[in-house]
N, C-alpha and C. Protein backbone atom coordinates (compact mmCIF):
# COMPACT_ATOMS: atom_id res chain seq x y z
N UNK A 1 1.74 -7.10 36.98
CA UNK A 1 1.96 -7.56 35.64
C UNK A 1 1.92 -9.08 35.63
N UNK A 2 1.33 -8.96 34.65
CA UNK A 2 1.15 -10.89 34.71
C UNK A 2 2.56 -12.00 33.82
N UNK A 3 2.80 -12.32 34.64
CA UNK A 3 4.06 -13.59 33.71
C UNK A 3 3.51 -14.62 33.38
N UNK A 4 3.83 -14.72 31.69
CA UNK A 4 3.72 -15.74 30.81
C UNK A 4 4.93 -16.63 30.47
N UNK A 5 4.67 -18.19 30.22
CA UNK A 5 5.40 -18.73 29.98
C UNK A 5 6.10 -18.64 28.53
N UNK A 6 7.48 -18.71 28.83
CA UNK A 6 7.92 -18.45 27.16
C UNK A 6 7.67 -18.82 26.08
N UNK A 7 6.91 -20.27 26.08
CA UNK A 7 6.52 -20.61 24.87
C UNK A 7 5.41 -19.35 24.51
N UNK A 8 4.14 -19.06 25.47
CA UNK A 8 3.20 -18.25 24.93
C UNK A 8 3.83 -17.15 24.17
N UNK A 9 5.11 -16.88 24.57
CA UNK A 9 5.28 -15.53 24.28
C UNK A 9 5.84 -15.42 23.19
N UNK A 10 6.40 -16.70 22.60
CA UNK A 10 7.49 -17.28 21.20
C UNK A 10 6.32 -17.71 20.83
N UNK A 11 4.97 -18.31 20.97
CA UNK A 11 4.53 -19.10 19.69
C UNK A 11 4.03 -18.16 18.64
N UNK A 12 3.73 -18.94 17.33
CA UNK A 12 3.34 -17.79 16.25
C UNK A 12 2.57 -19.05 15.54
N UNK A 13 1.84 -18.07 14.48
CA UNK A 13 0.33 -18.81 14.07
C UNK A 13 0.75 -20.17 13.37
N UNK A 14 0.73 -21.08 12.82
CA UNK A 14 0.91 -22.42 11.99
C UNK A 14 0.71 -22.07 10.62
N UNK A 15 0.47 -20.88 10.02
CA UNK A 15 1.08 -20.87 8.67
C UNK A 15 1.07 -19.23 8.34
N UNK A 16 2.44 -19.01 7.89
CA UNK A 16 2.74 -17.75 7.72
C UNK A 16 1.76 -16.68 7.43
N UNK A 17 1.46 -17.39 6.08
CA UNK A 17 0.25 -16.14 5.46
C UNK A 17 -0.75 -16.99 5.37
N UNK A 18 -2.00 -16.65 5.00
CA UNK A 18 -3.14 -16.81 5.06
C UNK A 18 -3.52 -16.28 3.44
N UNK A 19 -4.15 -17.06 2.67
CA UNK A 19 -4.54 -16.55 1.43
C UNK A 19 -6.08 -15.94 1.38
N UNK A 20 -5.77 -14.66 1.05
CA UNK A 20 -7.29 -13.82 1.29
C UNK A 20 -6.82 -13.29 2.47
N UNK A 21 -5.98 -12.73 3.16
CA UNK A 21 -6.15 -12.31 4.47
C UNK A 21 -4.56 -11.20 4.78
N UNK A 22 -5.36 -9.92 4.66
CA UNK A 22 -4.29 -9.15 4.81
C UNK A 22 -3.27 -8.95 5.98
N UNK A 23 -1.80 -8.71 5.65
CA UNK A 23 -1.07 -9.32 6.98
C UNK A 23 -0.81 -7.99 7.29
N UNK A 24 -1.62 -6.83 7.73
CA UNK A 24 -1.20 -5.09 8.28
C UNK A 24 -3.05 -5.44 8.61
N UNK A 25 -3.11 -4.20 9.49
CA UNK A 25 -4.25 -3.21 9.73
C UNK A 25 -4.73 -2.82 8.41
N UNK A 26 -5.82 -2.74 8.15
CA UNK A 26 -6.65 -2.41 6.86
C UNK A 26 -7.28 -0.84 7.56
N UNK A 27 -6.83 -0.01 6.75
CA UNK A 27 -8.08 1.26 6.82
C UNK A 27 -9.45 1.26 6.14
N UNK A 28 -10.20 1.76 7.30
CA UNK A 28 -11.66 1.94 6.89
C UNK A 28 -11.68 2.40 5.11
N UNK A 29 -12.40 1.43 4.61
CA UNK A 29 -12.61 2.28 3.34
C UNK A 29 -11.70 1.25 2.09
N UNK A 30 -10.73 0.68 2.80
CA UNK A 30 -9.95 -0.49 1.64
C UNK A 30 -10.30 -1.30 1.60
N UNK A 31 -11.47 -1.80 1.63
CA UNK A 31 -12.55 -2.82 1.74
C UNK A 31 -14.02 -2.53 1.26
N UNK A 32 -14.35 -3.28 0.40
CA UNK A 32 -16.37 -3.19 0.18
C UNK A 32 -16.81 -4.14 0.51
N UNK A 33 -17.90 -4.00 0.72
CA UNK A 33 -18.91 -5.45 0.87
C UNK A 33 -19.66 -5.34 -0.43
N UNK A 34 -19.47 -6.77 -1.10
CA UNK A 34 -20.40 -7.09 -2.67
C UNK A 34 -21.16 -8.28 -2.56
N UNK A 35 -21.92 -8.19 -3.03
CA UNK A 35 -22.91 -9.60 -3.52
C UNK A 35 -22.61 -9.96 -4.44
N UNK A 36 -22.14 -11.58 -4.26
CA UNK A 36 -21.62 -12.58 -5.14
C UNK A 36 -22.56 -12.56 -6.27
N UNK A 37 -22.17 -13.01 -7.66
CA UNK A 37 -23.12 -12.87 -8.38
C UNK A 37 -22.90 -14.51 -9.24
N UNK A 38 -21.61 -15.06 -8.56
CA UNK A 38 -21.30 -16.37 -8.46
C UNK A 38 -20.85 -16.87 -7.35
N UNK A 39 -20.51 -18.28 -7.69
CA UNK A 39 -19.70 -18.73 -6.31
C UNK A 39 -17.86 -18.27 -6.70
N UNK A 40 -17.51 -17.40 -5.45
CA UNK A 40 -15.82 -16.61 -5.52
C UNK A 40 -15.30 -17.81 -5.19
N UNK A 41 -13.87 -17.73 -4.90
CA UNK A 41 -12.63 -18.05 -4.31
C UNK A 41 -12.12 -17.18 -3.44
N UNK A 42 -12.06 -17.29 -2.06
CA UNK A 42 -10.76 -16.24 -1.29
C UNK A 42 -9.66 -15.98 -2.08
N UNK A 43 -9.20 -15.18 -1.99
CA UNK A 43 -7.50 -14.80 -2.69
C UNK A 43 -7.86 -14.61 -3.95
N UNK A 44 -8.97 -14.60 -5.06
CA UNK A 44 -9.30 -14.93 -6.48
C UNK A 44 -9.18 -13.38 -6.21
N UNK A 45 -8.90 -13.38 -7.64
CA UNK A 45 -9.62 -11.65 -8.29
C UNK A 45 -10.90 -11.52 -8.86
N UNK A 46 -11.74 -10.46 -8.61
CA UNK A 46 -13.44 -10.57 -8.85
C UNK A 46 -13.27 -9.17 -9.53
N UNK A 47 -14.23 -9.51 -10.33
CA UNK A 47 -14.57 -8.39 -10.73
C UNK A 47 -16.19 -7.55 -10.99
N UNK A 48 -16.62 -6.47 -11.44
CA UNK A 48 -17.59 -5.90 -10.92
C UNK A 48 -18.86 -6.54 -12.15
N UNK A 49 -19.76 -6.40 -11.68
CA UNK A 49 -20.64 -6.92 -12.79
C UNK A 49 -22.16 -5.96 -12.68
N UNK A 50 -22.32 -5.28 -11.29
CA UNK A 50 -23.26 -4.15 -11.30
C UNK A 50 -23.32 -3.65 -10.62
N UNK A 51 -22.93 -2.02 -10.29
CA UNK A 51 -22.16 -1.28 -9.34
C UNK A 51 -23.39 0.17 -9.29
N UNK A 52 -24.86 -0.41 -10.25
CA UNK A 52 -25.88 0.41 -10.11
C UNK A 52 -26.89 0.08 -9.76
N UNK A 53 -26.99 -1.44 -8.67
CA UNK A 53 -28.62 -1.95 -8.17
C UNK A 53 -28.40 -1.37 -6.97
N UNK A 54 -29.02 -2.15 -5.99
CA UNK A 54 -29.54 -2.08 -4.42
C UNK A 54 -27.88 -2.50 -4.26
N UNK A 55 -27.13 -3.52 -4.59
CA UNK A 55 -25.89 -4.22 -4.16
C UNK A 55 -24.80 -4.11 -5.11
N UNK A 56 -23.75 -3.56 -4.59
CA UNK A 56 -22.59 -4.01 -5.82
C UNK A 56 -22.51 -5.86 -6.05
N UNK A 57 -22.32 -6.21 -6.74
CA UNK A 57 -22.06 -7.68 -7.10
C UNK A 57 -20.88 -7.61 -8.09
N UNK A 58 -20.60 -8.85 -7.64
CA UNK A 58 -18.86 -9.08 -8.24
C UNK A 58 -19.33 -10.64 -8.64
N UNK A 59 -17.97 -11.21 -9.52
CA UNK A 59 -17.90 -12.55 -10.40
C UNK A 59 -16.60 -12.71 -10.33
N UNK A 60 -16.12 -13.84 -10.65
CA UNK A 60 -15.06 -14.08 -10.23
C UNK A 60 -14.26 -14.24 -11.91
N UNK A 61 -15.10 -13.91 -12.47
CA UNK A 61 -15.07 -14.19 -14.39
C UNK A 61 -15.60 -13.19 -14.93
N UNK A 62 -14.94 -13.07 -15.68
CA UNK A 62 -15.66 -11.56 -16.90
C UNK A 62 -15.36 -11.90 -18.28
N UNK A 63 -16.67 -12.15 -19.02
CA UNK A 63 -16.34 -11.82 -20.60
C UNK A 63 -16.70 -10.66 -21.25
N UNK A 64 -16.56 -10.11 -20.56
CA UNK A 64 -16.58 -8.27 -21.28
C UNK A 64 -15.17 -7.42 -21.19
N UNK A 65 -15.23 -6.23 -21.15
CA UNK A 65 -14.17 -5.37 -20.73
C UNK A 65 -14.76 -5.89 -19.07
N UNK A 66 -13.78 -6.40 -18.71
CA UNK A 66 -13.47 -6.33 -17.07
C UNK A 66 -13.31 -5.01 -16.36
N UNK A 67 -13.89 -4.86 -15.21
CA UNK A 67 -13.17 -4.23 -14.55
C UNK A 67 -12.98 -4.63 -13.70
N UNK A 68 -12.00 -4.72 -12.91
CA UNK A 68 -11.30 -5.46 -11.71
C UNK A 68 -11.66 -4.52 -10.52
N UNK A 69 -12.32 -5.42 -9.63
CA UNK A 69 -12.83 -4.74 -8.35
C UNK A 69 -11.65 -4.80 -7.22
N UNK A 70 -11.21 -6.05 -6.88
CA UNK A 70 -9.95 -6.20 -6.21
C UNK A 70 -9.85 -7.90 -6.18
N UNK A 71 -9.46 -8.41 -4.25
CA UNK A 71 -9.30 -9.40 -3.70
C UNK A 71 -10.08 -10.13 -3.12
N UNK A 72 -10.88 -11.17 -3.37
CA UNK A 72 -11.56 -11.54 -2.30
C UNK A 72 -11.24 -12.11 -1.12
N UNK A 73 -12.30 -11.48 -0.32
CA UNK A 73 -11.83 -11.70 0.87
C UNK A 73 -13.24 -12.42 1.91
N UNK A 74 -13.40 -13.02 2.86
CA UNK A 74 -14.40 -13.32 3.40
C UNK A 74 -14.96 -11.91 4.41
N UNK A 75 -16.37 -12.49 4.02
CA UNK A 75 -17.29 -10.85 4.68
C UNK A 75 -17.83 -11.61 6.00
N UNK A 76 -17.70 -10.87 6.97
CA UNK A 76 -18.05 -11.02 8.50
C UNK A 76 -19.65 -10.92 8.29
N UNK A 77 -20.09 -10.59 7.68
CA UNK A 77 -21.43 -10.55 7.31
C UNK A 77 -22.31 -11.96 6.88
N UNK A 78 -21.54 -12.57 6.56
CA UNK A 78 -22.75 -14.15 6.58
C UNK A 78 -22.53 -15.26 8.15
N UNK A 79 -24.09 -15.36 8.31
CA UNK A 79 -23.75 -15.79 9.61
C UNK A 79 -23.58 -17.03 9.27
N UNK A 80 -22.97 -18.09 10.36
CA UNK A 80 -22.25 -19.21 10.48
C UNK A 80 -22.69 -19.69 11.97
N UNK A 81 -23.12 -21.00 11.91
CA UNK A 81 -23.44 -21.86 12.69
C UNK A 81 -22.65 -22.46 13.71
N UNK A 82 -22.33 -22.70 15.18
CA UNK A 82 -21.62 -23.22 15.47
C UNK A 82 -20.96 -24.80 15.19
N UNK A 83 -22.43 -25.41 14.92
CA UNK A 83 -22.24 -26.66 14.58
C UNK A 83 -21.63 -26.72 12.52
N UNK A 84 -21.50 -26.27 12.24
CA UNK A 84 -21.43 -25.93 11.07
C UNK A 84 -19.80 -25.35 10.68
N UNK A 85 -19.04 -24.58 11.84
CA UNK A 85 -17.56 -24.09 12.27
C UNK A 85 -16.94 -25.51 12.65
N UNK A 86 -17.39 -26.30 13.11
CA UNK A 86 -16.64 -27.95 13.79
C UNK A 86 -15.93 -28.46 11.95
N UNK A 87 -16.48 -27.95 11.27
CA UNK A 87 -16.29 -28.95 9.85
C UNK A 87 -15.51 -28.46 8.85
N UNK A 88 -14.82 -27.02 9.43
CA UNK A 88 -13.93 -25.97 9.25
C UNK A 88 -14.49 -25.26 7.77
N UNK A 89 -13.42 -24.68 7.44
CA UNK A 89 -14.08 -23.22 6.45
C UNK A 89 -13.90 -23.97 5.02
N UNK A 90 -14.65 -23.69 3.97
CA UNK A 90 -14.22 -23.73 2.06
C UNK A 90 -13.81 -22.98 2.06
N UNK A 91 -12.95 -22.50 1.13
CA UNK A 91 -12.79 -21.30 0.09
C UNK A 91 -13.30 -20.42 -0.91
N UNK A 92 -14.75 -21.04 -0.76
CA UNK A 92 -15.40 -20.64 -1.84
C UNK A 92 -16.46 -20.30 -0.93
N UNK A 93 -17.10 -18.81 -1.46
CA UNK A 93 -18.45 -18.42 -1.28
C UNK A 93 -19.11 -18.52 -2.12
N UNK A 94 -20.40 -18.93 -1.92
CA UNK A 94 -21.41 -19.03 -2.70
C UNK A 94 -21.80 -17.96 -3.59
N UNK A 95 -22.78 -18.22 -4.50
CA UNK A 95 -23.27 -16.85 -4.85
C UNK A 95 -24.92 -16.46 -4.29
N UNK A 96 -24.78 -15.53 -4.39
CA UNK A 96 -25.46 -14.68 -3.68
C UNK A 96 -25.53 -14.28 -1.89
N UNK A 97 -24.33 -14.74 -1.43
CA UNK A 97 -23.56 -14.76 0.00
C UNK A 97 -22.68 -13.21 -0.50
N UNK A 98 -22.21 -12.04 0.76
CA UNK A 98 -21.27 -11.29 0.72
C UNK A 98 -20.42 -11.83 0.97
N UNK A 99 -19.06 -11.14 0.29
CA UNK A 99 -17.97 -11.19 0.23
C UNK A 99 -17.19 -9.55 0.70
N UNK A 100 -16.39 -9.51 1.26
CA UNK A 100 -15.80 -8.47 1.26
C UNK A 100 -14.69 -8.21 -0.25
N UNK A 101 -14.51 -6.89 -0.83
CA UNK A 101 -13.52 -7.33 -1.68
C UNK A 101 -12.36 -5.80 -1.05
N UNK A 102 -11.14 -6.54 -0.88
CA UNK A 102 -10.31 -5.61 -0.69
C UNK A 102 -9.58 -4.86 -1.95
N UNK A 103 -9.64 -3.52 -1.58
CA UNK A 103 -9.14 -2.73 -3.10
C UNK A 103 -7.91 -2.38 -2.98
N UNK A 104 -6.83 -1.97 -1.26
CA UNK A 104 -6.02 -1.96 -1.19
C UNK A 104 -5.72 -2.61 0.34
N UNK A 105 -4.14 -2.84 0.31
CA UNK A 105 -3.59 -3.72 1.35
C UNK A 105 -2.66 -4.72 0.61
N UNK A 106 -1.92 -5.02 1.43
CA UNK A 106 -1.05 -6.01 1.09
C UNK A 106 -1.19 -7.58 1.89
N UNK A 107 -1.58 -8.01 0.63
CA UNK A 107 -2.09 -9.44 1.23
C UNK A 107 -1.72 -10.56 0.19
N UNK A 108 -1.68 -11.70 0.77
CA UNK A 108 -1.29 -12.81 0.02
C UNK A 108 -2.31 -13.55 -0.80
N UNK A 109 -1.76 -13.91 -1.92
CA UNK A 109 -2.28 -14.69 -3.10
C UNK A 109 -1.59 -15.60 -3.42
N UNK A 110 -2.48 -16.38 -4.28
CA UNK A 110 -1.67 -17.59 -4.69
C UNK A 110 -1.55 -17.18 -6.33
N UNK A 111 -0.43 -17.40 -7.15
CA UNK A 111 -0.11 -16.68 -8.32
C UNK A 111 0.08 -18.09 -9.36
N UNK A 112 -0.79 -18.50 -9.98
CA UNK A 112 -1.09 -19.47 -10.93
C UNK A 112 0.07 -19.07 -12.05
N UNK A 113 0.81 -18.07 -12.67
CA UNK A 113 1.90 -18.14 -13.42
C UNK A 113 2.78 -17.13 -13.70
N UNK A 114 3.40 -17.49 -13.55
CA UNK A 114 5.11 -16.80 -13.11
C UNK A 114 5.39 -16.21 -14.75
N UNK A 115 4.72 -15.34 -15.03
CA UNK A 115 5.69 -15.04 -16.97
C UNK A 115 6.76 -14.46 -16.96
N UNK A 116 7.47 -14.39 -15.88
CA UNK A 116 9.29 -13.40 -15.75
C UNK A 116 10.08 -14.59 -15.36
N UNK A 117 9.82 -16.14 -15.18
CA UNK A 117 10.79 -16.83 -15.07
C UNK A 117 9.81 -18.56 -14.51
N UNK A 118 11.09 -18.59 -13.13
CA UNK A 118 10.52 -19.66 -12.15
C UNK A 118 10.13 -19.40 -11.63
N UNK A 119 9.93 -17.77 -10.79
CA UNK A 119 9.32 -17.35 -10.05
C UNK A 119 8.69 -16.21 -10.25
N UNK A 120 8.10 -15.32 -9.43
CA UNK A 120 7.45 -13.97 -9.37
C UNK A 120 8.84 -13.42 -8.68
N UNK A 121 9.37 -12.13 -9.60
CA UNK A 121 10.14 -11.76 -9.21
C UNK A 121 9.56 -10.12 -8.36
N UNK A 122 10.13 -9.73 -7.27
CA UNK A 122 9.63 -8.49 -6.35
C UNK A 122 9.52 -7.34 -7.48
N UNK A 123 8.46 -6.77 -7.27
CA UNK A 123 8.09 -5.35 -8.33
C UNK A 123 7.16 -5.83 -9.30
N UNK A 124 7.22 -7.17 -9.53
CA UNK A 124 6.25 -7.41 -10.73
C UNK A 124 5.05 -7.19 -10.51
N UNK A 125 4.77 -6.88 -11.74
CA UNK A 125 3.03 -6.36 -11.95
C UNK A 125 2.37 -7.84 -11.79
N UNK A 126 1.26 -7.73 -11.51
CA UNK A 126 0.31 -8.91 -11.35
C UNK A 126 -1.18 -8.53 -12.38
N UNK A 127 -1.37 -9.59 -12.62
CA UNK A 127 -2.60 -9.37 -13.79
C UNK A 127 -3.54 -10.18 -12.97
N UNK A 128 -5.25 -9.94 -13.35
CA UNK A 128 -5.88 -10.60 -12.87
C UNK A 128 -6.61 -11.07 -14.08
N UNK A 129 -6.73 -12.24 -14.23
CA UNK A 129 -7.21 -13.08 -15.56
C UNK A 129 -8.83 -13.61 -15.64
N UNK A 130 -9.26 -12.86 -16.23
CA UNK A 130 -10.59 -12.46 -16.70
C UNK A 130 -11.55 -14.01 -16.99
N UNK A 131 -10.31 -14.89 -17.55
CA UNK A 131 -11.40 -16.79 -17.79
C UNK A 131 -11.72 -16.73 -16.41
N UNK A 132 -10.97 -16.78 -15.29
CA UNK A 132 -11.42 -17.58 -14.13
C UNK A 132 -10.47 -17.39 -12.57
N UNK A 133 -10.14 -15.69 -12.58
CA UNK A 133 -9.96 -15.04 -11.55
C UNK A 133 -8.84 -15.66 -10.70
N UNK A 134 -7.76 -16.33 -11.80
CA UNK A 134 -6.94 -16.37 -11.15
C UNK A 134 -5.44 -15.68 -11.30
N UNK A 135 -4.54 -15.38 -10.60
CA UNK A 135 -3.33 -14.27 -11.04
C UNK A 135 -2.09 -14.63 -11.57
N UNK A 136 -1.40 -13.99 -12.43
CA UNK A 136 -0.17 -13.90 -13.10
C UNK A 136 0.48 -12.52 -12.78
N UNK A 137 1.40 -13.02 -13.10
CA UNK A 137 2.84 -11.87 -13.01
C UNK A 137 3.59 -12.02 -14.21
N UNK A 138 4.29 -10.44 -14.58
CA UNK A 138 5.00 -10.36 -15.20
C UNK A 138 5.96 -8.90 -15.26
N UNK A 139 7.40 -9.13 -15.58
CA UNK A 139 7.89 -7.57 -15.42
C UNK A 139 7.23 -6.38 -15.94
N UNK A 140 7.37 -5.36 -15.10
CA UNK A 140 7.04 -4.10 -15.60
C UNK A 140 7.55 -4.20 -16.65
N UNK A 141 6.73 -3.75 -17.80
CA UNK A 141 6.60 -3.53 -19.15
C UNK A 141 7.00 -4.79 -20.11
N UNK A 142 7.24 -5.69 -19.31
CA UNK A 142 6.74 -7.12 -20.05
C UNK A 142 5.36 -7.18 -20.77
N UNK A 143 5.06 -8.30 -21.87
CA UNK A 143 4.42 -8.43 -23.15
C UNK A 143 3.01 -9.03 -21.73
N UNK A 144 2.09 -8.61 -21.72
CA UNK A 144 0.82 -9.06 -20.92
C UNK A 144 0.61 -10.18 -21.12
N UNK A 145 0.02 -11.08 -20.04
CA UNK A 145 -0.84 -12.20 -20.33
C UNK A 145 -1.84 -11.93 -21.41
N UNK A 146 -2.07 -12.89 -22.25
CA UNK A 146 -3.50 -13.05 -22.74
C UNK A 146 -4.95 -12.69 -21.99
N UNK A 147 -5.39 -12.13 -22.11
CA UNK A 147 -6.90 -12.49 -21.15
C UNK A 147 -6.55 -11.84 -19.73
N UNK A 148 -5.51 -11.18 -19.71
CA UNK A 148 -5.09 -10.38 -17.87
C UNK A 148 -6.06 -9.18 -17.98
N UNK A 149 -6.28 -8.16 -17.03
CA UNK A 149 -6.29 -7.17 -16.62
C UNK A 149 -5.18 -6.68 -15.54
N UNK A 150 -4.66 -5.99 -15.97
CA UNK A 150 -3.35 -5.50 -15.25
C UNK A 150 -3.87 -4.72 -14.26
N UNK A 151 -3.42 -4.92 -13.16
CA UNK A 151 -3.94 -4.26 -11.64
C UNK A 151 -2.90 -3.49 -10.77
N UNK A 152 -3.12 -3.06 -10.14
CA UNK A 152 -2.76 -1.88 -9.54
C UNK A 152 -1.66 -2.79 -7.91
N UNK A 153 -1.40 -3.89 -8.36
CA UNK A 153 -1.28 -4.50 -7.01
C UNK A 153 0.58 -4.97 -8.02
N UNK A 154 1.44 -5.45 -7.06
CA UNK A 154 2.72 -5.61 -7.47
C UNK A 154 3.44 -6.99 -6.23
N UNK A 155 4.16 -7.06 -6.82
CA UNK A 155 4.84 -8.73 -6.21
C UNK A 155 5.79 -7.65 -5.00
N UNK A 156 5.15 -8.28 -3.50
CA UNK A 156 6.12 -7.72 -2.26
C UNK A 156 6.93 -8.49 -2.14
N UNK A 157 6.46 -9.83 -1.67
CA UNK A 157 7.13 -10.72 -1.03
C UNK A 157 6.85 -12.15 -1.85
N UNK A 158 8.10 -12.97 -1.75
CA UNK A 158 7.91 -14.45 -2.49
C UNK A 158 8.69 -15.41 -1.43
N UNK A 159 8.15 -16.40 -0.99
CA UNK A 159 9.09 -17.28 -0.11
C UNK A 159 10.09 -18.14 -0.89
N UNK A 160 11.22 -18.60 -0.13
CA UNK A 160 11.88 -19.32 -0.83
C UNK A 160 11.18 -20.73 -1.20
N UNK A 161 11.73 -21.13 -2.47
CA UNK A 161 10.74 -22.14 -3.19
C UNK A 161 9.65 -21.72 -3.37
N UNK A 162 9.27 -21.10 -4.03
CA UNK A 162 8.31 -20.63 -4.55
C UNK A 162 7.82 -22.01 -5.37
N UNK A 163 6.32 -22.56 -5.05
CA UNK A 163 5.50 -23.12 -6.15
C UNK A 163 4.02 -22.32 -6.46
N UNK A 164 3.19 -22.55 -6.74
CA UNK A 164 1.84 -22.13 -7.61
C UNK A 164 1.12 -22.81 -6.14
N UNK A 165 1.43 -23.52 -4.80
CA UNK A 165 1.03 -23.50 -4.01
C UNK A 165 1.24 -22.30 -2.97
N UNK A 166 2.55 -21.99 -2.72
CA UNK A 166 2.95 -20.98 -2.37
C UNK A 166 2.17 -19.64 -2.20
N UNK A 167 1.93 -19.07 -1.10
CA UNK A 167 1.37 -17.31 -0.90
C UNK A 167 2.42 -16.78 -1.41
N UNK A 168 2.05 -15.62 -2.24
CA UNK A 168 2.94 -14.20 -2.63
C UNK A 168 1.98 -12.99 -2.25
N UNK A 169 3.09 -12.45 -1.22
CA UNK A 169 2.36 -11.12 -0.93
C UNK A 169 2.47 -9.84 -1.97
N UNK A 170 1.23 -9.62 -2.25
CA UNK A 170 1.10 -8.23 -3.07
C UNK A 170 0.35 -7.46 -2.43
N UNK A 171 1.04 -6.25 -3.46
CA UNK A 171 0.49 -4.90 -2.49
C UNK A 171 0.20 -3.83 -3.64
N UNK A 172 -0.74 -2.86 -2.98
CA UNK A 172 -0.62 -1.51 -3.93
C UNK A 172 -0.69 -0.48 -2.58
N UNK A 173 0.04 -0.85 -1.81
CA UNK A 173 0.21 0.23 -0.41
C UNK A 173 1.73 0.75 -0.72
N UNK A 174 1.96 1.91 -0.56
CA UNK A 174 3.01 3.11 -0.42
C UNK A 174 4.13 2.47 -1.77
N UNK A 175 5.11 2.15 -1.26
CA UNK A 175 6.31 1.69 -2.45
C UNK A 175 6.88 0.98 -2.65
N UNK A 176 5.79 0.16 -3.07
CA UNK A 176 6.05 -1.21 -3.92
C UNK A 176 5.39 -0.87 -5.84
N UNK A 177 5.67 0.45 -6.30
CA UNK A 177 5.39 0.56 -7.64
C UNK A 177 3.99 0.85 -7.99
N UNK A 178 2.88 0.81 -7.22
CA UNK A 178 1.23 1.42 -7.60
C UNK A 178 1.11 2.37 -7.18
């Protein structure tokens, strides 16, 4: 058996959560691969825009009846340069680049407005907002955002001090209310 020094064995990553990036094992199948049909955001909410060509494609904006596809997430599928990794990652994919979009899992977002207070309180529903794919919360059976689509995903976790910089983990896995 091999002995490691204790730091290896105590250190842990340099920032808790990761926005766009689920903190469990994902099962086969809680995930698609879509073609951007704009340039996304990781962590944004996308939604579907044609789910009957050669490619599903997603937008990160909808002026129609929305339908909310899920989370974006980055797709292992666009290749990347080594020299090109030295200058580290955007947040934004292009359009017409894949994206993975996750439909379930519990993963962190960043939540642009709190409508139950100062914060996102645990259980709250999360809306995904149709101008420009970014998320709100509000209590179960609270008065909706304007312009939301109410989603299937709910407030897990909130760190202390919560700001609009802040990750909040949401989920629509087992019982957290979806």
């Amino acid at each position: 058996m091999t002995a490691y020094a204790g730091g290896q064995q105590t250190a842990s990553n340099p920032d808790t959560f990761q926005v766009g990036v689920p903190i469990g094992p994902m099962v086969d199948g809680y995930a698609i691969g879509a073609q951007c049909s704009t340039d996304v955001l990781v962590g944004s909410a996308c939604f579907y825009v044609d789910t009957f060509g050669v490619d599903t494609t997603i937008a990160q904006t909808s002026a129609t009846g929305a339908l909310f596809a899920g989370v974006v997430m980055r797709s292992n599928a666009n290749p990347m340069s080594f020299a090109s990794s030295l200058q580290g990652f955007s947040s934004t994919i292009s359009a017409g680049l894949e994206a993975a979009v996750c439909t379930r899992a519990s993963i962190p977002i960043l939540i642009a407005v709190a409508n139950e207070g100062a914060a996102p309180l645990i259980g709250s529903a999360v809306y995904a907002m149709k101008a420009d794919g970014t998320w709100q919360t509000q209590t179960v059976g609270g008065a909706a955002p304007a312009g939301g689509v109410l989603t299937n995903l709910r407030v897990m976790k909130v760190q202390a001090g919560w700001s609009v910089t802040s990750p909040v983990v949401v989920s629509n896995v087992q019982n957290v209310g979806a």
